[in-house]
Structure formats: structure tokens, C-alpha cells
PDB file of N, CA and C in Angstrom:
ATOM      1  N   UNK A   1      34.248 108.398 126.818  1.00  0.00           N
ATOM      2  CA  UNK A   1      34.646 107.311 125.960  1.00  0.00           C
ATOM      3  C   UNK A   1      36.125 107.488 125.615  1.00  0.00           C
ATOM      4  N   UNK A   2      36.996 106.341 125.782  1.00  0.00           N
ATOM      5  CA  UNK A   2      38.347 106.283 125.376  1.00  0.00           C
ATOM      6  C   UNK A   2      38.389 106.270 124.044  1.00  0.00           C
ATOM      7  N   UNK A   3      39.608 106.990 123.082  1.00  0.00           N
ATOM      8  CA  UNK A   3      39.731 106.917 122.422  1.00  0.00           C
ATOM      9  C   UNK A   3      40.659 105.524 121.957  1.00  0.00           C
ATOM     10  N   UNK A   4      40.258 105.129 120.007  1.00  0.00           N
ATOM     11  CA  UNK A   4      41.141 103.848 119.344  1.00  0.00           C
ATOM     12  C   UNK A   4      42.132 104.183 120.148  1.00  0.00           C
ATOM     13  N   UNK A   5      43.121 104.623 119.758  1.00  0.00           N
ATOM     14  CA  UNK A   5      44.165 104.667 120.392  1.00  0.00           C
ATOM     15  C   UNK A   5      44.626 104.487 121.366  1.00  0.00           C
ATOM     16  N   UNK A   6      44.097 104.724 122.503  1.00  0.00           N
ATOM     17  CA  UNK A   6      44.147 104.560 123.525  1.00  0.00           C
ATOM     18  C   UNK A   6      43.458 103.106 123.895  1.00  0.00           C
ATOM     19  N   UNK A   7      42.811 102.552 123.098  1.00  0.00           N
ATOM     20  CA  UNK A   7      42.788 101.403 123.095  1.00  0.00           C
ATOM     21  C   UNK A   7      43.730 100.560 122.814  1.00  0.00           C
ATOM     22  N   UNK A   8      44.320 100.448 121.909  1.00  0.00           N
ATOM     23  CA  UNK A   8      45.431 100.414 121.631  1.00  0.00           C
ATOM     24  C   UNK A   8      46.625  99.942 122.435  1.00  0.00           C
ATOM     25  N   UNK A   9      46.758 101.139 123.004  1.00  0.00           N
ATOM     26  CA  UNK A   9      47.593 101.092 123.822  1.00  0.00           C
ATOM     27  C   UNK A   9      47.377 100.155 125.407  1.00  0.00           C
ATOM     28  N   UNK A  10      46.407 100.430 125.437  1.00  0.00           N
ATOM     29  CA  UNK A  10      45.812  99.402 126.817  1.00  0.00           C
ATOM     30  C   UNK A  10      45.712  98.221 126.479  1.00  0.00           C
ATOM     31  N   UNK A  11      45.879  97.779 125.248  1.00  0.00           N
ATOM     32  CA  UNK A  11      45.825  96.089 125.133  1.00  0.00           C
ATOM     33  C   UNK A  11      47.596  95.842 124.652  1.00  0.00           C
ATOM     34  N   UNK A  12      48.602  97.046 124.646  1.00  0.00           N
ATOM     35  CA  UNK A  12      49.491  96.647 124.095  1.00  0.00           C
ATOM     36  C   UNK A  12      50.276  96.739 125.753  1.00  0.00           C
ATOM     37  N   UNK A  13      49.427  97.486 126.773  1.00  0.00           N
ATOM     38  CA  UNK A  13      50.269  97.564 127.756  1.00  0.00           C
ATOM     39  C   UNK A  13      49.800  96.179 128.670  1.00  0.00           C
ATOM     40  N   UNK A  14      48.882  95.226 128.568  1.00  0.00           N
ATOM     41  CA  UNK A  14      48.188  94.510 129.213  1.00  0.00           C
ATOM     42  C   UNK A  14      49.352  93.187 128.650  1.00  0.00           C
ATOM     43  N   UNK A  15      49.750  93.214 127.159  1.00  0.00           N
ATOM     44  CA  UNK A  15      50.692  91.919 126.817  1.00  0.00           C
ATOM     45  C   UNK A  15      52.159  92.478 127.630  1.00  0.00           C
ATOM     46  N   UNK A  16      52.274  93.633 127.236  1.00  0.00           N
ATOM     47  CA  UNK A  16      53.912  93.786 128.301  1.00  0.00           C
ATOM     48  C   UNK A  16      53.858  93.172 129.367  1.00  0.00           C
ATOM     49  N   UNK A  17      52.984  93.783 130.371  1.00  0.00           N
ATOM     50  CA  UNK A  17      52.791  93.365 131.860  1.00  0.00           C
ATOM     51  C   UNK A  17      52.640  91.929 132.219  1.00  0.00           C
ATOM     52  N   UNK A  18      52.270  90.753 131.149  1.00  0.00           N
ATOM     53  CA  UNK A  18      51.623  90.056 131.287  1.00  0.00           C
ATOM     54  C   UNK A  18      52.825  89.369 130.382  1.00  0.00           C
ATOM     55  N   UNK A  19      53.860  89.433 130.184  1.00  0.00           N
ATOM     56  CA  UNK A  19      54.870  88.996 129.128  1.00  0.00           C
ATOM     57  C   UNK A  19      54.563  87.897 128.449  1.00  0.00           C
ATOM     58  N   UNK A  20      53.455  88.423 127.287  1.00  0.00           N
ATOM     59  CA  UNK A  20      52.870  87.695 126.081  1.00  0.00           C
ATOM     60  C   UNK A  20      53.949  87.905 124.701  1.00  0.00           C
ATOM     61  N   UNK A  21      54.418  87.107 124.158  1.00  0.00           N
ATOM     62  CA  UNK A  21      54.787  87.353 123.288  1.00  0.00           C
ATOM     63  C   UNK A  21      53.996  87.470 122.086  1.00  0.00           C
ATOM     64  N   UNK A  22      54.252  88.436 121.539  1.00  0.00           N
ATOM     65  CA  UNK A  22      53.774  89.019 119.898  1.00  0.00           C
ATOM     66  C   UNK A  22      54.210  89.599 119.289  1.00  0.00           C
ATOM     67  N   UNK A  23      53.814  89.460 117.859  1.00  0.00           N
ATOM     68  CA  UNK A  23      54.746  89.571 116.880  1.00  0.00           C
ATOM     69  C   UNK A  23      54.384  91.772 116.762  1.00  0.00           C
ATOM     70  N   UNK A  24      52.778  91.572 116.418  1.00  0.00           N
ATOM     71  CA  UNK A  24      52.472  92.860 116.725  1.00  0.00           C
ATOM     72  C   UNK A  24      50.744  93.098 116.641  1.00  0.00           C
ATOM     73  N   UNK A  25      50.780  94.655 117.194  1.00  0.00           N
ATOM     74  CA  UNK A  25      49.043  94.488 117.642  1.00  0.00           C
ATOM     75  C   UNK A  25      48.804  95.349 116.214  1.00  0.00           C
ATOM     76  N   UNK A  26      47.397  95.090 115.965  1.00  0.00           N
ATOM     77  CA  UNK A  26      46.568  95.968 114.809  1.00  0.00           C
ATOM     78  C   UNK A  26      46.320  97.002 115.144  1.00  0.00           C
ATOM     79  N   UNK A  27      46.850  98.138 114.022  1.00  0.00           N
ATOM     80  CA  UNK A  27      46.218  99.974 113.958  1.00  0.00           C
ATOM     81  C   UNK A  27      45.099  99.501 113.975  1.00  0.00           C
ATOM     82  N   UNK A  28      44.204  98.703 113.551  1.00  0.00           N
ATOM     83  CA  UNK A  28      42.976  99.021 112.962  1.00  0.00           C
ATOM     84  C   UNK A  28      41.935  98.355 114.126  1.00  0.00           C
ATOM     85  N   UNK A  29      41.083  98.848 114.984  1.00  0.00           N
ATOM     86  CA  UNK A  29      40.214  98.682 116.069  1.00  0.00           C
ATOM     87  C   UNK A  29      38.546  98.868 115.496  1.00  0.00           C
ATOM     88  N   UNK A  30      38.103  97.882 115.952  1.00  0.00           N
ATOM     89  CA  UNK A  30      36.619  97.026 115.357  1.00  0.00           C
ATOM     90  C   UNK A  30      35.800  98.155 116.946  1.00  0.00           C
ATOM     91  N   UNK A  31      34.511  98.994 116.209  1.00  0.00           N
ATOM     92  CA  UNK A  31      33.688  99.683 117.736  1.00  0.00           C
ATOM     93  C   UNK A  31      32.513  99.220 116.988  1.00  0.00           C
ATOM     94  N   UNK A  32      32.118  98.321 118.211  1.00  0.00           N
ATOM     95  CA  UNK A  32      30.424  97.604 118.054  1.00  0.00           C
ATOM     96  C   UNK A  32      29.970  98.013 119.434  1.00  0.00           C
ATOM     97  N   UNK A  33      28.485  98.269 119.092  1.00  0.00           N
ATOM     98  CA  UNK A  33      27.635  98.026 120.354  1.00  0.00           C
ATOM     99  C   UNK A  33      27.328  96.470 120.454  1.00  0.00           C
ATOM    100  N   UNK A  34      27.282  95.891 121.710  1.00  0.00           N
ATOM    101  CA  UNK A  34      27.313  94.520 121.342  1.00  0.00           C
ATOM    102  C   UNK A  34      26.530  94.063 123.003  1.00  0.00           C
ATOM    103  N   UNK A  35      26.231  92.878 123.210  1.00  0.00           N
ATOM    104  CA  UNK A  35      25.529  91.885 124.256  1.00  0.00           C
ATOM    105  C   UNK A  35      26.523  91.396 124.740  1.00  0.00           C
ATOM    106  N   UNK A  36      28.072  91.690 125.851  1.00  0.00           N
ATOM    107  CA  UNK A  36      28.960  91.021 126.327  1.00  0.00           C
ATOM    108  C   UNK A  36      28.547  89.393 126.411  1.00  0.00           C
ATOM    109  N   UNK A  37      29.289  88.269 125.452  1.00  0.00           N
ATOM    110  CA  UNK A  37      29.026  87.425 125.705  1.00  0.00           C
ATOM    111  C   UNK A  37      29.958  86.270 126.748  1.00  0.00           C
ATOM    112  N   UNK A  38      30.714  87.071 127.451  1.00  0.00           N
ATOM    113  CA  UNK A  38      31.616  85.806 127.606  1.00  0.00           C
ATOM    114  C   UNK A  38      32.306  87.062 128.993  1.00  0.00           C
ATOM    115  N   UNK A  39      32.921  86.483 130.538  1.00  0.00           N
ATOM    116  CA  UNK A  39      33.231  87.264 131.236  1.00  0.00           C
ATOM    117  C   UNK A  39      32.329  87.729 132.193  1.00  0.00           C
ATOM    118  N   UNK A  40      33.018  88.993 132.868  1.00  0.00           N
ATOM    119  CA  UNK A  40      32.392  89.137 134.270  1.00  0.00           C
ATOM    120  C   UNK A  40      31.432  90.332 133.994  1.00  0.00           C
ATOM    121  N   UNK A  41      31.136  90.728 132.712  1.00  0.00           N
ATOM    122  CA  UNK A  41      30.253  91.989 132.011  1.00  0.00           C
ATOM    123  C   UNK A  41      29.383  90.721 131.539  1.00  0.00           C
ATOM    124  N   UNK A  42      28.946  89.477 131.682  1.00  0.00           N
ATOM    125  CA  UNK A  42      27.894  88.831 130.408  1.00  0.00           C
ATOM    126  C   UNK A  42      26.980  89.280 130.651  1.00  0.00           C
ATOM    127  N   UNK A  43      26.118  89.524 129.226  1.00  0.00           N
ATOM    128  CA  UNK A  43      24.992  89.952 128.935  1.00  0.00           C
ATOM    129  C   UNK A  43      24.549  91.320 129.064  1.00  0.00           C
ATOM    130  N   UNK A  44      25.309  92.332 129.328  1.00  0.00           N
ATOM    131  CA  UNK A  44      25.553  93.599 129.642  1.00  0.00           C
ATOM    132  C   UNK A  44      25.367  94.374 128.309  1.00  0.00           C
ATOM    133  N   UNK A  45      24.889  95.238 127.671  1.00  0.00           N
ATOM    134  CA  UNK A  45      25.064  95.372 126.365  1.00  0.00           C
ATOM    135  C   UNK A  45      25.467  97.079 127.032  1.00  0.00           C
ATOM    136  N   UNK A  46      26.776  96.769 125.563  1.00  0.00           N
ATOM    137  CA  UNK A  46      27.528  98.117 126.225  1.00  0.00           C
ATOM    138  C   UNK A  46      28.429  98.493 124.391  1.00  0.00           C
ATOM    139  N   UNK A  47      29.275  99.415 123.953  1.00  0.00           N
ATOM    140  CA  UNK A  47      30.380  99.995 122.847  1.00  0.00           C
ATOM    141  C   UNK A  47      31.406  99.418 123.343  1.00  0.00           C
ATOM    142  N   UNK A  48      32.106  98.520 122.538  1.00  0.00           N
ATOM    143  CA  UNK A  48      33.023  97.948 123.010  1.00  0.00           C
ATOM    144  C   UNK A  48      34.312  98.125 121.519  1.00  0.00           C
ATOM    145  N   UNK A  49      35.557  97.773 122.027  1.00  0.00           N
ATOM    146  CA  UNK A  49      36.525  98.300 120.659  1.00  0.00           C
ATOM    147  C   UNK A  49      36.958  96.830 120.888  1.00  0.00           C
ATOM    148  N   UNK A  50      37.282  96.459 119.908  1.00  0.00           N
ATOM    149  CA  UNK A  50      37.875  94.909 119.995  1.00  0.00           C
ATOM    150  C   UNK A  50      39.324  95.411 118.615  1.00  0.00           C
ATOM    151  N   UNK A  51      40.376  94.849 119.745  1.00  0.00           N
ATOM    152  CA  UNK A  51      41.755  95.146 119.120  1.00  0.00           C
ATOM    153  C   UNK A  51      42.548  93.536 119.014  1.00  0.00           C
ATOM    154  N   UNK A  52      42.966  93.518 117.405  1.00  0.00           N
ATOM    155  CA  UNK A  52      43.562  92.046 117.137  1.00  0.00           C
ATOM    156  C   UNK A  52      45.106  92.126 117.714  1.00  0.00           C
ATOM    157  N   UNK A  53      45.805  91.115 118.150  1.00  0.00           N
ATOM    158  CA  UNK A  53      47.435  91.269 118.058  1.00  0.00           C
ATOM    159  C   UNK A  53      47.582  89.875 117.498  1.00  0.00           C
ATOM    160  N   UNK A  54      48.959  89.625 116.882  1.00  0.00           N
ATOM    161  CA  UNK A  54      49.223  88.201 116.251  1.00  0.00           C
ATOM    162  C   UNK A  54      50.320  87.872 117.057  1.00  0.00           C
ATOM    163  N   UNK A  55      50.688  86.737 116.967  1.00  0.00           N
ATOM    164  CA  UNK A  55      51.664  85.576 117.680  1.00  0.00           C
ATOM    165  C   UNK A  55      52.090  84.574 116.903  1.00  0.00           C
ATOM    166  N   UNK A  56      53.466  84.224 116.708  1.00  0.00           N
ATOM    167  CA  UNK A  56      53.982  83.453 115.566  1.00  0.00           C
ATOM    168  C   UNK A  56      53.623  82.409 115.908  1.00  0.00           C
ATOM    169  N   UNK A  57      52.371  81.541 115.324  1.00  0.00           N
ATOM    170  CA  UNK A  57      51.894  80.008 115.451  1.00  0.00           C
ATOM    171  C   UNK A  57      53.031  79.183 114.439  1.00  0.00           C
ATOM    172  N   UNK A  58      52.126  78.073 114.555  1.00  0.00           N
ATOM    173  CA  UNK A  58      52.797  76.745 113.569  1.00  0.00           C
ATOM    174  C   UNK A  58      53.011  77.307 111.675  1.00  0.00           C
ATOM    175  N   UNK A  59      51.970  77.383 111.777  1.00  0.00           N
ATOM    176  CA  UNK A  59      51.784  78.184 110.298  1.00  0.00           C
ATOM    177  C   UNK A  59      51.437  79.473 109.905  1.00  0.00           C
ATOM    178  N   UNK A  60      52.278  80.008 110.824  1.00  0.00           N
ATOM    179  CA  UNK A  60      52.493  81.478 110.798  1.00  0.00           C
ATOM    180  C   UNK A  60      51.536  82.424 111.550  1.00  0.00           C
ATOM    181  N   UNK A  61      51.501  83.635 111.427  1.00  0.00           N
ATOM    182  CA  UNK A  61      50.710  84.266 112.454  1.00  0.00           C
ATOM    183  C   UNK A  61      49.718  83.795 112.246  1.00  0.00           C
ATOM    184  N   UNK A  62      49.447  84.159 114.007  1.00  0.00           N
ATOM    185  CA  UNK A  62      47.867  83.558 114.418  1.00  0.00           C
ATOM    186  C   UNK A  62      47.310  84.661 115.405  1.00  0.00           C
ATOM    187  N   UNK A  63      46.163  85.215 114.871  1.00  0.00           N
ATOM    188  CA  UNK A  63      45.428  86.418 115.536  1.00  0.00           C
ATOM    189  C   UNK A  63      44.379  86.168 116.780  1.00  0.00           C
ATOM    190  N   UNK A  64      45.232  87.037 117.952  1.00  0.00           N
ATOM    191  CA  UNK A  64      43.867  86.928 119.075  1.00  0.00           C
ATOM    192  C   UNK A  64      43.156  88.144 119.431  1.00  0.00           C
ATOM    193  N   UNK A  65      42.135  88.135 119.367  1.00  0.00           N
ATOM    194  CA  UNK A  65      41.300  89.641 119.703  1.00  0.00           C
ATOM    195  C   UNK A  65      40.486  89.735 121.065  1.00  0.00           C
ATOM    196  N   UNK A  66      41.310  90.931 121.535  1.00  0.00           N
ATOM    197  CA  UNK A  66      41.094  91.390 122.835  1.00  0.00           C
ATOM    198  C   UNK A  66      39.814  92.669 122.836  1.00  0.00           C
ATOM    199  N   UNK A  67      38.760  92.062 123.539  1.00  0.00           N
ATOM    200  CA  UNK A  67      37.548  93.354 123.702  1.00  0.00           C
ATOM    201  C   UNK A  67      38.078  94.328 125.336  1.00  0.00           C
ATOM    202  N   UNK A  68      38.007  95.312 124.558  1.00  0.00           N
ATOM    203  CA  UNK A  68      37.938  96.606 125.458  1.00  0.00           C
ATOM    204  C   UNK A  68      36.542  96.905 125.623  1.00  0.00           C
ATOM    205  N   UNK A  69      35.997  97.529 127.242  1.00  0.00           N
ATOM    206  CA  UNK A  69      34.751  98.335 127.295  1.00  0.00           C
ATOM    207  C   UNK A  69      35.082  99.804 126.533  1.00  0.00           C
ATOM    208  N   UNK A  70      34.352 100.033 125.696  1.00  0.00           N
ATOM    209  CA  UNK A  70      35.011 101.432 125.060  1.00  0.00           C
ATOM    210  C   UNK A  70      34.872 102.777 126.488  1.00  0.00           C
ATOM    211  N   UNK A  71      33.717 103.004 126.729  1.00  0.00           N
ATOM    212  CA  UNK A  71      33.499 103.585 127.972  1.00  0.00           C
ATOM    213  C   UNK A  71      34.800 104.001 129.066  1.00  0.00           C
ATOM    214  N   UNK A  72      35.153 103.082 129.586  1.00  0.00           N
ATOM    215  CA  UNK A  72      36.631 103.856 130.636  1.00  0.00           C
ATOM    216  C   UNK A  72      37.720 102.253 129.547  1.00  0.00           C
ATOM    217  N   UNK A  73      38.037 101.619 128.862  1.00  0.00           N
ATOM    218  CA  UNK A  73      38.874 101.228 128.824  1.00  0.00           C
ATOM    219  C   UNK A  73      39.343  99.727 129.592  1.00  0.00           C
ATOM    220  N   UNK A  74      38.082  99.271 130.286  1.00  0.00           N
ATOM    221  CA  UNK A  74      38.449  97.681 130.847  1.00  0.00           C
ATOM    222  C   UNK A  74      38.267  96.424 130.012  1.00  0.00           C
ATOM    223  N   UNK A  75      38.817  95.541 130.344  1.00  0.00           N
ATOM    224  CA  UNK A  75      39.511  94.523 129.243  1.00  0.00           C
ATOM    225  C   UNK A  75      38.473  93.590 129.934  1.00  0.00           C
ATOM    226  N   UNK A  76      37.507  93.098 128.802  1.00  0.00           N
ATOM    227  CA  UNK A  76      36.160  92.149 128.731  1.00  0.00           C
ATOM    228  C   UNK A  76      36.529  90.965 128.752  1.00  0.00           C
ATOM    229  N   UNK A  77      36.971  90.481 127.488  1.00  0.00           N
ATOM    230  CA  UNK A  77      37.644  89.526 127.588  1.00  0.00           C
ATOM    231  C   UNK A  77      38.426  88.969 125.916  1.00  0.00           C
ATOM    232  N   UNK A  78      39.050  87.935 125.728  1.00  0.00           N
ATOM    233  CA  UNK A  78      39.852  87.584 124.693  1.00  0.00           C
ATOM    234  C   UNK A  78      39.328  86.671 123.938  1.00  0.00           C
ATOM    235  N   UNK A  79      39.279  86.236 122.876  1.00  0.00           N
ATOM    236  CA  UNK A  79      38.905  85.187 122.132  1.00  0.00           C
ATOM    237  C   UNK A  79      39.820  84.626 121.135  1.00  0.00           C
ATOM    238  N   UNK A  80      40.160  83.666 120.643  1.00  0.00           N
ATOM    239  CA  UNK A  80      41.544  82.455 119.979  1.00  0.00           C
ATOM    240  C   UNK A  80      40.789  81.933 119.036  1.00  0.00           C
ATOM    241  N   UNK A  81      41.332  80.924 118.152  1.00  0.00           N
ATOM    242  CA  UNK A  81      40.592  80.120 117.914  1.00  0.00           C
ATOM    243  C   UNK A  81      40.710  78.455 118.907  1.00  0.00           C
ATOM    244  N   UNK A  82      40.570  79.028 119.517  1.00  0.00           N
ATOM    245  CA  UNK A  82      40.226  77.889 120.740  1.00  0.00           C
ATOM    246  C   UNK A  82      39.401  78.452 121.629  1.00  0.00           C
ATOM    247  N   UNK A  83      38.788  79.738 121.472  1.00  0.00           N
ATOM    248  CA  UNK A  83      37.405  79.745 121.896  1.00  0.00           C
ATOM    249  C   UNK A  83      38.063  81.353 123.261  1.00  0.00           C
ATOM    250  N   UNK A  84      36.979  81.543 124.202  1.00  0.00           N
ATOM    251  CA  UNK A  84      37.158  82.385 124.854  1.00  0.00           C
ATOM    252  C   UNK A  84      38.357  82.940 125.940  1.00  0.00           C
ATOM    253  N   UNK A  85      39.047  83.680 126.327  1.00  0.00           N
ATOM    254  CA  UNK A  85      39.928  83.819 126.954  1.00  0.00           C
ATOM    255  C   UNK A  85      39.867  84.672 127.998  1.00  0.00           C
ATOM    256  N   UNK A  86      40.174  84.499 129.335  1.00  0.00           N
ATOM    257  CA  UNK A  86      39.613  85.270 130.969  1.00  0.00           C
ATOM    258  C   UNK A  86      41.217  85.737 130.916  1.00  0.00           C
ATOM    259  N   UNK A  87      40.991  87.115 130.602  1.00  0.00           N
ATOM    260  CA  UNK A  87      42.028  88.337 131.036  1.00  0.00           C
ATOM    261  C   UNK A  87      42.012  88.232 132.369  1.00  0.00           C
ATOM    262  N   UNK A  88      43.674  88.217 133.229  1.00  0.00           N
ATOM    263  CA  UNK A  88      43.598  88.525 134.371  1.00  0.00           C
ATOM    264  C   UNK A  88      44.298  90.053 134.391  1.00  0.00           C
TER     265      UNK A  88
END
């Protein structure tokens, strides 16, 4: 199992690569066992770390949270409030 941190870091290296702008990602990482609902894991029930980052919206930051498999560290998928998001 990867450690927070290293979670962390894998969702902060996934916006570099991917030149997302943000303002900044959250210390603080959410670990649920959970039923993958959304992605190429659905319905898989697996420990997953779900890490927030924000992005300067209309009315100020606006938070998107990226699920990590906690296990080796692969990126499940994203959610907005516009609903689900397919990490490439």
C-alpha cells in the first residue's frame, strides 16, 4: 500500500504532466474502502485515497477530487461538480 503522501504526490505529478492549472492540492487525503463507481475499475471494491486540488473558478476556488487505488497508486478516476471525470 502507497503511502498519503505519496499520494499526494501522484495526483500533483498527474496535473504537471497534464498542464492543469491549480491554485493548490490538499495535505489532507480521504482512505475509504469503497465499490469503484465510475471508470475502468467499476464495481471493483478496493482502499482507495481520494485527494482534493482547487482551481480558481468564477467565485473563487473550486475543488476537484481525484481517487487513487491506494494499493500501487493508479488514478480511478476524478469527480467536479459537473459530475465524473476519465483521467487520461
Amino acid at each position: 500500500m502507497i503511502s498519503p503522501e505519496k499520494a499526494i504526490e501522484i495526483v500533483k505529478d498527474y496535473l504537471d504532466r497534464n498542464e492543469i492549472d491549480y491554485i493548490r492540492v490538499s495535505e489532507k487525503v480521504k482512505t475509504e474502502k469503497e465499490k469503484v463507481p465510475h471508470g475502468v475499475m467499476e464495481g471493483k471494491e478496493l482502499t482507495s485515497y481520494t485527494v482534493a486540488y482547487y482551481f480558481e473558478g468564477y467565485y473563487g476556488e473550486t475543488p476537484i477530487f481525484i481517487t487513487l487505488n491506494a494499493e500501487d497508486g493508479t488514478l480511478l478516476y476524478g469527480i467536479s461538480s459537473s459530475g465524473f471525470l476519465d483521467l487520461t
